[in-house]
C-alpha atoms as a PDB file:
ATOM      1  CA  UNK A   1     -21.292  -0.992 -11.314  1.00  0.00           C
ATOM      2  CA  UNK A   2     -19.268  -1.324 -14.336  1.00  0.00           C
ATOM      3  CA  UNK A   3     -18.804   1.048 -17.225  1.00  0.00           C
ATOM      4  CA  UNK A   4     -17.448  -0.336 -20.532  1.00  0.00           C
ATOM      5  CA  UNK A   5     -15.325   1.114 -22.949  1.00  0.00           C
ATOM      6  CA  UNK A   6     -11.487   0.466 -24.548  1.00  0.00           C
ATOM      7  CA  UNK A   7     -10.176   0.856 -20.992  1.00  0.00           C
ATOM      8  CA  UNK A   8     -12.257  -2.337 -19.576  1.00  0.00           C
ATOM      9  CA  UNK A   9     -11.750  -4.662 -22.763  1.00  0.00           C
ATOM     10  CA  UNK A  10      -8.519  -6.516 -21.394  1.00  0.00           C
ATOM     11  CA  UNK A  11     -10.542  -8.239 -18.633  1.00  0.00           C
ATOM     12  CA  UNK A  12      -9.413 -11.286 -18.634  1.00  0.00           C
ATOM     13  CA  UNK A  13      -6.628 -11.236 -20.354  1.00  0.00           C
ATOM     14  CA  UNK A  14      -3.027 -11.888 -19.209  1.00  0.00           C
ATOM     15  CA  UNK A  15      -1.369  -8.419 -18.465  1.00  0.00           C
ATOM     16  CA  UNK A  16       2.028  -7.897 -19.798  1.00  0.00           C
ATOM     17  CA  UNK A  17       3.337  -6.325 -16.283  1.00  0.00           C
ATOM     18  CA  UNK A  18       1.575  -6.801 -12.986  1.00  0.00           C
ATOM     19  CA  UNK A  19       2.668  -4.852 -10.150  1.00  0.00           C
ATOM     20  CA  UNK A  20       1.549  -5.734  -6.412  1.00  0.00           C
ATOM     21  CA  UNK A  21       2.165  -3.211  -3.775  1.00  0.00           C
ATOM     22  CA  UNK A  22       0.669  -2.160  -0.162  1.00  0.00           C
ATOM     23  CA  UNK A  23      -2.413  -0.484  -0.680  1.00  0.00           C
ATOM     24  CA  UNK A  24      -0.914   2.842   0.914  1.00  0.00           C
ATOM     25  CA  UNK A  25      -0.558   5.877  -0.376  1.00  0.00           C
ATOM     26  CA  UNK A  26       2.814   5.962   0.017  1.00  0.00           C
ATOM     27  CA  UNK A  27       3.320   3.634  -2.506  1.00  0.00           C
ATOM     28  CA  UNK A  28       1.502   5.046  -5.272  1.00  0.00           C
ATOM     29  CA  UNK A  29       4.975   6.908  -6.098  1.00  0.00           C
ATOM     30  CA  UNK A  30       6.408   3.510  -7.221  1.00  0.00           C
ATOM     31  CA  UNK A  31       3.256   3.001  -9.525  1.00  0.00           C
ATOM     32  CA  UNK A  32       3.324   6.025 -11.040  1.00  0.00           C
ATOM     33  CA  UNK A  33       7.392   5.708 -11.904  1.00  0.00           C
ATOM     34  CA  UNK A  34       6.410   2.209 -13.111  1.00  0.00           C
ATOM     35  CA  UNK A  35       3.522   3.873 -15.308  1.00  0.00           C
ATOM     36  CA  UNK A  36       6.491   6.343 -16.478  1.00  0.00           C
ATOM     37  CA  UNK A  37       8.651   3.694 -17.447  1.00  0.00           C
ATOM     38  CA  UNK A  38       6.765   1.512 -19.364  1.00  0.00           C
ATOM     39  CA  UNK A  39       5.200   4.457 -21.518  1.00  0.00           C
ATOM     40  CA  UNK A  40       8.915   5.544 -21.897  1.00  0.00           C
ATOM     41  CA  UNK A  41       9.636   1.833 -23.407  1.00  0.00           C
ATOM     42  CA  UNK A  42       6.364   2.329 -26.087  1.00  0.00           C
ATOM     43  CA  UNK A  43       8.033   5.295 -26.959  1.00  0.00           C
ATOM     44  CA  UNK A  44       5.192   7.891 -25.684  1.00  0.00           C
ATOM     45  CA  UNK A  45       6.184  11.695 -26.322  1.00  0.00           C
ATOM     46  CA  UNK A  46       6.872  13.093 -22.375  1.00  0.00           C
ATOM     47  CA  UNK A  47       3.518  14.939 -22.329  1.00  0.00           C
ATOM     48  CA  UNK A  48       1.805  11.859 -22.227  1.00  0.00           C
ATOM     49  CA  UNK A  49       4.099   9.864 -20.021  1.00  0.00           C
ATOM     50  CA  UNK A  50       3.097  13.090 -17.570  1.00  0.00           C
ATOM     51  CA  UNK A  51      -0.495  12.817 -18.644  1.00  0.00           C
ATOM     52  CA  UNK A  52      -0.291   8.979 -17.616  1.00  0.00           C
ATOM     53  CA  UNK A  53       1.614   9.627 -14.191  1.00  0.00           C
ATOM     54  CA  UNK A  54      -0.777  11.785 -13.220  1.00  0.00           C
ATOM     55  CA  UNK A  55      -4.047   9.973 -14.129  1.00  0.00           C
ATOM     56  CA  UNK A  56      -2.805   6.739 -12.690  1.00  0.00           C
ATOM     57  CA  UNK A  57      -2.306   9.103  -9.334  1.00  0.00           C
ATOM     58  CA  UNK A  58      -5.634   9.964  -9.479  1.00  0.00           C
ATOM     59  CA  UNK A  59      -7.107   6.232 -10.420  1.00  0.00           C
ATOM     60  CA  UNK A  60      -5.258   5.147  -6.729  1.00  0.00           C
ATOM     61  CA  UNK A  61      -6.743   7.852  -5.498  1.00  0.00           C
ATOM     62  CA  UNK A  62      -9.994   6.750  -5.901  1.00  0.00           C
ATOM     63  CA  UNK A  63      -9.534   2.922  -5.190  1.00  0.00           C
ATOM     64  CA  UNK A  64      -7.583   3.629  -2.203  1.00  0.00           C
ATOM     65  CA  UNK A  65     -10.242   4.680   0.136  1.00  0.00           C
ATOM     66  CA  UNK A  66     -12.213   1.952  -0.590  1.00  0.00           C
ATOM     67  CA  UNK A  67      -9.421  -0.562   0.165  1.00  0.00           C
ATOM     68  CA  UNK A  68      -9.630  -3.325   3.208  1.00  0.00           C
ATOM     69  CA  UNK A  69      -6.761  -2.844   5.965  1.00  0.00           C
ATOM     70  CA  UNK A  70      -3.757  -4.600   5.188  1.00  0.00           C
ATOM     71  CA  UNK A  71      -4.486  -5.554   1.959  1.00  0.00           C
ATOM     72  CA  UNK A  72      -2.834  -4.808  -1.554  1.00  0.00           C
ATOM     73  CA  UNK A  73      -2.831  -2.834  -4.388  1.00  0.00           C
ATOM     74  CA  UNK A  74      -2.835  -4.587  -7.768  1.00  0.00           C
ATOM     75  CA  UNK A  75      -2.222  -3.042 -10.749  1.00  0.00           C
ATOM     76  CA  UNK A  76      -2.290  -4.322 -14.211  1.00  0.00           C
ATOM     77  CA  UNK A  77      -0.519  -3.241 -17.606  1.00  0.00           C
ATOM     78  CA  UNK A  78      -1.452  -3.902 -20.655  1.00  0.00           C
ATOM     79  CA  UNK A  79       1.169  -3.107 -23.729  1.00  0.00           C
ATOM     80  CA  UNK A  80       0.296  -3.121 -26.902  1.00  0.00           C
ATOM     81  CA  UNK A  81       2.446  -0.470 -30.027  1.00  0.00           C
ATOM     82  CA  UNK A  82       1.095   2.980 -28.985  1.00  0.00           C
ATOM     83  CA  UNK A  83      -1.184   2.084 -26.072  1.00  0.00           C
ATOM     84  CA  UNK A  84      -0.663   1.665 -22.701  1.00  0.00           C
ATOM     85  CA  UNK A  85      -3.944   0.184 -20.584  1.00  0.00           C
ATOM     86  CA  UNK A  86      -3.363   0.409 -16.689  1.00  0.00           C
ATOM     87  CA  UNK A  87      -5.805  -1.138 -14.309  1.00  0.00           C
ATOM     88  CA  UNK A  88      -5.708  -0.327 -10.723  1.00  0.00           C
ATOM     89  CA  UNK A  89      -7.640  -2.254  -8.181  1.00  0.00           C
ATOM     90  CA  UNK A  90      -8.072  -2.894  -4.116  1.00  0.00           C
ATOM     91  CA  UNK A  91     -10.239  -5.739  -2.663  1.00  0.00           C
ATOM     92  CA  UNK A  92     -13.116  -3.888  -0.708  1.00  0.00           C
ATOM     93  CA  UNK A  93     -16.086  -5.338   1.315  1.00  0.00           C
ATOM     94  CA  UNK A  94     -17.464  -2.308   0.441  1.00  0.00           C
ATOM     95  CA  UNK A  95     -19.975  -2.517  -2.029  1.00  0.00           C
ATOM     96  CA  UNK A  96     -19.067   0.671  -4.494  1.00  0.00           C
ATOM     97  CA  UNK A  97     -22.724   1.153  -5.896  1.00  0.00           C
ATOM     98  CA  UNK A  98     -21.634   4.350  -7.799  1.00  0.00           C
ATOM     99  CA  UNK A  99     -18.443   5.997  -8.903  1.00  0.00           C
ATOM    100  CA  UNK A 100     -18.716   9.846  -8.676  1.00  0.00           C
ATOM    101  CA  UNK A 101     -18.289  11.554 -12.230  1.00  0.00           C
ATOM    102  CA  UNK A 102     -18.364  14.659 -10.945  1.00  0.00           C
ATOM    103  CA  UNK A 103     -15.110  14.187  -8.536  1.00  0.00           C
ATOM    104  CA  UNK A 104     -12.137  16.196  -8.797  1.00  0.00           C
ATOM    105  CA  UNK A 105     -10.254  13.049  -9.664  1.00  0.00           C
ATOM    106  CA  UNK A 106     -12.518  11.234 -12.133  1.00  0.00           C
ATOM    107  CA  UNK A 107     -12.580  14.457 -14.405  1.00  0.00           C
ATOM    108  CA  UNK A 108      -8.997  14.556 -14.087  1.00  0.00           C
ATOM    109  CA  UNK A 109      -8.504  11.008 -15.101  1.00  0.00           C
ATOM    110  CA  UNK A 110     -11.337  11.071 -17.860  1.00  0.00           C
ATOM    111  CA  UNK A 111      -9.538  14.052 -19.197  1.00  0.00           C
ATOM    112  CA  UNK A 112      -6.242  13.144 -19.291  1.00  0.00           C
ATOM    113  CA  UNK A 113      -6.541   9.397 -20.395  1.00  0.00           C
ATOM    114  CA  UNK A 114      -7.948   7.787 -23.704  1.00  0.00           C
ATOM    115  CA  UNK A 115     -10.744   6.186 -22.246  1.00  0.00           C
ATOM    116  CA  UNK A 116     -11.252   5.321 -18.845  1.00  0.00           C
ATOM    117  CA  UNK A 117     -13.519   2.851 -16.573  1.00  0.00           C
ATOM    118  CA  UNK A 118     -14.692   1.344 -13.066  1.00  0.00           C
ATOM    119  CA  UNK A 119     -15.520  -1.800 -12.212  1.00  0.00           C
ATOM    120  CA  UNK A 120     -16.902  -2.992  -8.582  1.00  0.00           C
ATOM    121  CA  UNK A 121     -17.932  -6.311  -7.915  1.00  0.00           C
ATOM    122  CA  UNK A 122     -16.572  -9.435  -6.803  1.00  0.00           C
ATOM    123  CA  UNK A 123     -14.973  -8.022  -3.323  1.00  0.00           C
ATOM    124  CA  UNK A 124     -13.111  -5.709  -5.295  1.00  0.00           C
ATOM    125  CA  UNK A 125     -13.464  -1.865  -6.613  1.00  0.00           C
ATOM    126  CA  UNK A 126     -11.272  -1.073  -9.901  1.00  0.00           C
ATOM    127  CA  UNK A 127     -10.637   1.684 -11.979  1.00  0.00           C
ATOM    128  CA  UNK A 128      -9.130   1.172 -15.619  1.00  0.00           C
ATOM    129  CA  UNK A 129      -7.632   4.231 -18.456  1.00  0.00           C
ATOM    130  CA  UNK A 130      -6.375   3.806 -21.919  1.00  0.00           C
ATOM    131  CA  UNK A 131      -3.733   6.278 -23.293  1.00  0.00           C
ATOM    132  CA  UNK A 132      -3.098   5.930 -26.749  1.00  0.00           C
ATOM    133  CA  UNK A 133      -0.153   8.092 -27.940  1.00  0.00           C
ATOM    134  CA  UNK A 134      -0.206  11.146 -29.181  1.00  0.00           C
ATOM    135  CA  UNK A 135       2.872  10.977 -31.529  1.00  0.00           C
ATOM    136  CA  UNK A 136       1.138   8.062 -33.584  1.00  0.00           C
ATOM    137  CA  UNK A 137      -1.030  10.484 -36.015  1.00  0.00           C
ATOM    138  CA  UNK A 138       2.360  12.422 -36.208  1.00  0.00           C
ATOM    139  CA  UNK A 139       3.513  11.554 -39.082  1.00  0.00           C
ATOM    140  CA  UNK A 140       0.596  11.165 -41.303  1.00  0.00           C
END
């Protein structure tokens, strides 16, 4: 299953940052400050550096359950002037035939970021947002 869209179009590509942790939610504290931090360095106003923190909790909160034992989280940054692309990922056996749109935590992730996406295939379940800054139209 795969849903396309700004927020899947750095497949491939080379991230800027990559970020390997256990795939525990006790961990997804460290992502989220890392999330916070890089936002912070592409100058993004703190509404959206919030906005981001929380929709990258809610992206590992839909990967994580479909994680193997013992195995890691990966997550992926992408940088560019204004825009911040974060992909979060977990190798799963599972085969994830269908993301649920109507979760809790995919409407809060849709809403919050840009653009978002999921990706499962390959022994591996995914799910990708774009934020693009709010404070770039400012000053037109």
């Amino acid at each position: 299953m795969s849903v396309t869209g700004p927020a899947s179009a750095h497949q491939g590509d080379r991230a800027d940052v990559e970020l390997r942790l256990p795939a525990d939610s006790a961990y997804v504290s460290v992502l989220r400050t890392t999330t916070a931090g890089l936002a912070a360095r592409l100058d993004f106003p703190i509404d959206d550096i919030e906005d981001l923190r929380i929709a990258v909790g809610e992206a590992s909160a839909m990967v994580l359950p479909e994680a193997e034992p013992a195995s890691d989280l990966l997550c992926r940054f992408y940088m560019r002037p204004g825009e911040l692309t974060v992909s979060v990922g977990v190798t799963s056996s599972r085969a994830v035939t269908q993301v649920d749109y109507d979760s809790f935590a995919w409407q809060v992730l849709s809403t919050l970021a840009t653009s978002a996406a999921a990706d499962s295939g390959d022994g591996s379940f995914t799910v990708s947002l774009t934020m693009v800054s709010g404070h770039l139209g400012a000053g037109l």
